[in-house]
C-alpha atoms as a PDB file:
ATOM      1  CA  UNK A   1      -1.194  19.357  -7.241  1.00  0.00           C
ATOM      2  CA  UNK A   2      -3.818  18.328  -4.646  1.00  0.00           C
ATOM      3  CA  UNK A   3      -2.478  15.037  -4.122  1.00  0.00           C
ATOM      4  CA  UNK A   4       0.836  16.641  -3.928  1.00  0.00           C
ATOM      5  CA  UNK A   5      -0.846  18.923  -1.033  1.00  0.00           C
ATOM      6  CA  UNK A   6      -2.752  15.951   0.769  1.00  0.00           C
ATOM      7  CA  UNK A   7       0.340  13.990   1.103  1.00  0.00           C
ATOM      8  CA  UNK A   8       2.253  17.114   2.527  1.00  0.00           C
ATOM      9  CA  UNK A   9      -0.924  17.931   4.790  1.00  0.00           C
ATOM     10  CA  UNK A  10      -1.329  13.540   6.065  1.00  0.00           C
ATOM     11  CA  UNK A  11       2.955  13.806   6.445  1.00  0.00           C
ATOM     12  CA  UNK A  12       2.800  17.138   8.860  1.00  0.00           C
ATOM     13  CA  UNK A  13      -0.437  15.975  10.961  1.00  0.00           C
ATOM     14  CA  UNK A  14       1.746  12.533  11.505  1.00  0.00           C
ATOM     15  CA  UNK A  15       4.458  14.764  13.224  1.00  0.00           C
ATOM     16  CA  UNK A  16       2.596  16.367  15.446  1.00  0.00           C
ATOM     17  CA  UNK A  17       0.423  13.136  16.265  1.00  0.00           C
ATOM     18  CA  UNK A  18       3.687  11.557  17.423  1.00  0.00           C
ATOM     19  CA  UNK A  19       4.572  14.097  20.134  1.00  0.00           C
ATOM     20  CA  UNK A  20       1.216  14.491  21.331  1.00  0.00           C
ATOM     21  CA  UNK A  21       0.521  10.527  21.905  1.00  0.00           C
ATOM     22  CA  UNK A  22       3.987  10.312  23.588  1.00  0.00           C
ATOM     23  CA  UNK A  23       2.931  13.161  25.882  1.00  0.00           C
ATOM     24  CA  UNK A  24      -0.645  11.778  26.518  1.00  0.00           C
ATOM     25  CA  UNK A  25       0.834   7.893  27.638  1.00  0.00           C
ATOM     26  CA  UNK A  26       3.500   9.739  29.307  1.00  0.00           C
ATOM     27  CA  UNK A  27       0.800  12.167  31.618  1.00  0.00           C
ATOM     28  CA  UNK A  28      -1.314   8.341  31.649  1.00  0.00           C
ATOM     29  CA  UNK A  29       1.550   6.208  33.064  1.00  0.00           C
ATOM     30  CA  UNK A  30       2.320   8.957  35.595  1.00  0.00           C
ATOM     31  CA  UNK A  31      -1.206   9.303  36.225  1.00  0.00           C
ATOM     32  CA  UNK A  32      -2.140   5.478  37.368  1.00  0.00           C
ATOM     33  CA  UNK A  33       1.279   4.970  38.694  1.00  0.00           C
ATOM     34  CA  UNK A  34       0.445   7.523  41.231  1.00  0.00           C
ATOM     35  CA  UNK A  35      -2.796   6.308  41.940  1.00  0.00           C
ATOM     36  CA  UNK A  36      -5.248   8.784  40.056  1.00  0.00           C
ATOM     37  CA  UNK A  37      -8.448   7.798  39.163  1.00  0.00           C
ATOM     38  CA  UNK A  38     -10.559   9.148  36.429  1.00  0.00           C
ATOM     39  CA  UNK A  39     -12.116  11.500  38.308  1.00  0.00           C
ATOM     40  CA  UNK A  40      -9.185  12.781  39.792  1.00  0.00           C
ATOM     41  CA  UNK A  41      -8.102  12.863  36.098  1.00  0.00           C
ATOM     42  CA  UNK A  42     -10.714  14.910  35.137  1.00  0.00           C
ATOM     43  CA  UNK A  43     -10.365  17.272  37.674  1.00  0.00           C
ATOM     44  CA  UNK A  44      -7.651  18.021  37.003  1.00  0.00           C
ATOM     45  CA  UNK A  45      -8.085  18.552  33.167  1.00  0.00           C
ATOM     46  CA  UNK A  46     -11.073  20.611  34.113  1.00  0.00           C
ATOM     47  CA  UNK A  47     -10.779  24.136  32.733  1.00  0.00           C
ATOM     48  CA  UNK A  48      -6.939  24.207  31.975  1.00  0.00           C
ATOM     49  CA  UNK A  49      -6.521  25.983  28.755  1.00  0.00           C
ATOM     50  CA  UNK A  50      -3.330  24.114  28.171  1.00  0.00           C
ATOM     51  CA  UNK A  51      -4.790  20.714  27.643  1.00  0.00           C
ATOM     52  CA  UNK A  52      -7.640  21.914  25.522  1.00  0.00           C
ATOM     53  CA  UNK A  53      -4.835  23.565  23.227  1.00  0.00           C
ATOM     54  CA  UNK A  54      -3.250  19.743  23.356  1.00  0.00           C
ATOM     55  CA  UNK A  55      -5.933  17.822  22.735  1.00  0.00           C
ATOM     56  CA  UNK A  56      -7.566  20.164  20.426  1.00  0.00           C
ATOM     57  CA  UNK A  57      -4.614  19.980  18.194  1.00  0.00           C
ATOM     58  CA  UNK A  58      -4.668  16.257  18.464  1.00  0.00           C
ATOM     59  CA  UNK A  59      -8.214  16.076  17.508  1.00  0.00           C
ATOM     60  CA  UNK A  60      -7.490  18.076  14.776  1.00  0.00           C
ATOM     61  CA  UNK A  61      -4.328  16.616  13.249  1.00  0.00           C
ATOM     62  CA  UNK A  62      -6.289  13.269  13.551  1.00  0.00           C
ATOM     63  CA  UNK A  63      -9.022  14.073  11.931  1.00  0.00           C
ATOM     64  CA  UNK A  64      -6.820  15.396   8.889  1.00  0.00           C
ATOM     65  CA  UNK A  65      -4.828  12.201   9.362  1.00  0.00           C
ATOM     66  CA  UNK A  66      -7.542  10.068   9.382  1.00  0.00           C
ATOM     67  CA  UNK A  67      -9.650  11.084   6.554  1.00  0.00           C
ATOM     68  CA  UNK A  68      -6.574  11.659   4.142  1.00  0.00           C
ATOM     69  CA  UNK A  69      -5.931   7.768   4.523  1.00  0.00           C
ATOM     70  CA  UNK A  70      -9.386   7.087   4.238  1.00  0.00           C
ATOM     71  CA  UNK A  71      -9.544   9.143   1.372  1.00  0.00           C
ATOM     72  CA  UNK A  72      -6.575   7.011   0.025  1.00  0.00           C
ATOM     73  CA  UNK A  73      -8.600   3.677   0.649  1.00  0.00           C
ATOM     74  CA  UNK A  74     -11.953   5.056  -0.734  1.00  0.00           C
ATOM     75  CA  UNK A  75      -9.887   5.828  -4.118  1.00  0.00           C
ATOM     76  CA  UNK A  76      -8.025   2.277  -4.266  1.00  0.00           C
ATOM     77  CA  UNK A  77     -10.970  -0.145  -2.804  1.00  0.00           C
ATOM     78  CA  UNK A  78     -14.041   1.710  -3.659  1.00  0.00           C
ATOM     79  CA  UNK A  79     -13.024   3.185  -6.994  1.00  0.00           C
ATOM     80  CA  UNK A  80     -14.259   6.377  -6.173  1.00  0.00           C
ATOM     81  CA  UNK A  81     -13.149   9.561  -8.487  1.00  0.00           C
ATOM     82  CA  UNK A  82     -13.528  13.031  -8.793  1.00  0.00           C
ATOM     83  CA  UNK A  83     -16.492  14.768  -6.163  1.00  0.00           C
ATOM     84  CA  UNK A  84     -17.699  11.814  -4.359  1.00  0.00           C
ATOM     85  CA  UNK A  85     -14.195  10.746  -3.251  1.00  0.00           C
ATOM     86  CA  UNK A  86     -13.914  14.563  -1.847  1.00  0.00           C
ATOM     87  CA  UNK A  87     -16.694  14.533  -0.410  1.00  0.00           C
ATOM     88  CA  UNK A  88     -16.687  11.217   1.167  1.00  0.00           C
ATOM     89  CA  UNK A  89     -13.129  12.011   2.550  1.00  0.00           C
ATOM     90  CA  UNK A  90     -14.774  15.651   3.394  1.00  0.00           C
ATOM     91  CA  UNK A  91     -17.531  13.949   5.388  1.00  0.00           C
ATOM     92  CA  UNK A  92     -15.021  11.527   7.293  1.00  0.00           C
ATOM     93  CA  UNK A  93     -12.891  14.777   8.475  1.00  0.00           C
ATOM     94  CA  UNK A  94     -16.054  16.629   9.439  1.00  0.00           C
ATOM     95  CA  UNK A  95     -17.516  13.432  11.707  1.00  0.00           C
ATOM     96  CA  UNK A  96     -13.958  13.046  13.519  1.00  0.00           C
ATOM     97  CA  UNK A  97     -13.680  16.538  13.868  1.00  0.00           C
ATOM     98  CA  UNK A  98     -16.841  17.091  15.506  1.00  0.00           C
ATOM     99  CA  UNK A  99     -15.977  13.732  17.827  1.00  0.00           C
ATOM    100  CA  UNK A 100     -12.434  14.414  18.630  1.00  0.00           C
ATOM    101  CA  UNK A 101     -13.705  18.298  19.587  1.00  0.00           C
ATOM    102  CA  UNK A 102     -16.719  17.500  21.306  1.00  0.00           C
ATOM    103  CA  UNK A 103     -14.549  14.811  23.670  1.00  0.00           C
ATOM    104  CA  UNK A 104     -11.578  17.473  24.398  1.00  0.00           C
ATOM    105  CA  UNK A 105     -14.459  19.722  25.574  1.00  0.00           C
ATOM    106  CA  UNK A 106     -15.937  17.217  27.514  1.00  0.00           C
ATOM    107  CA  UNK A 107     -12.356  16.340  28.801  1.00  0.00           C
ATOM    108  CA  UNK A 108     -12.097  20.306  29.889  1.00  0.00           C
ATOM    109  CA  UNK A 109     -15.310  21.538  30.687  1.00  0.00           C
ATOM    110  CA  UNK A 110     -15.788  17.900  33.216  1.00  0.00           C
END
């Protein structure tokens, strides 16, 4: 049942990776094509609630991504079982969560 779950939960976060990375090379080739730099960027990122919602929910559907797969890898390369492959796969989630949130805020509060 929980494998059944994780493979659900690593399928959905996939689909709404792929929009989101289209949308962020999309806003990056418009952006150097017409001549921002990264300040410029930034400023313009600065506050807007809509692009902490976007890259919040990127963040987060990579970190579930992420340590799902990871999780997958610990089990088949590592040999880990039961609590310790949880909790390893727990630990990944919780690191990339805590990265991927602290750069959106520093993307939005810049």
């Amino acid at each position: 049942m929980l494998e059944t779950r994780l493979y659900l939960a690593q399928r959905l976060s996939a689909v709404i990776i792929a929009p989101l990375v289209m949308i962020h090379l999309g806003v990056m080739i418009y952006a150097i094509q017409g001549g921002l730099d990264t300040g410029e960027i930034l400023g313009r990122t600065s506050g807007s609630l809509l692009w902490a919602l976007n890259y919040g929910l990127f963040a987060i559907a990579v970190a579930i991504h992420a340590a799902i797969g990871l999780r997958n890898i610990f089990r088949e390369w590592l040999k880990l079982r039961g609590v310790a492959l949880n909790l390893a796969a727990l630990l990944v989630f919780a690191v990339l969560l805590a990265m991927g949130l602290h750069a959106v805020y520093a993307v939005v509060a810049a």
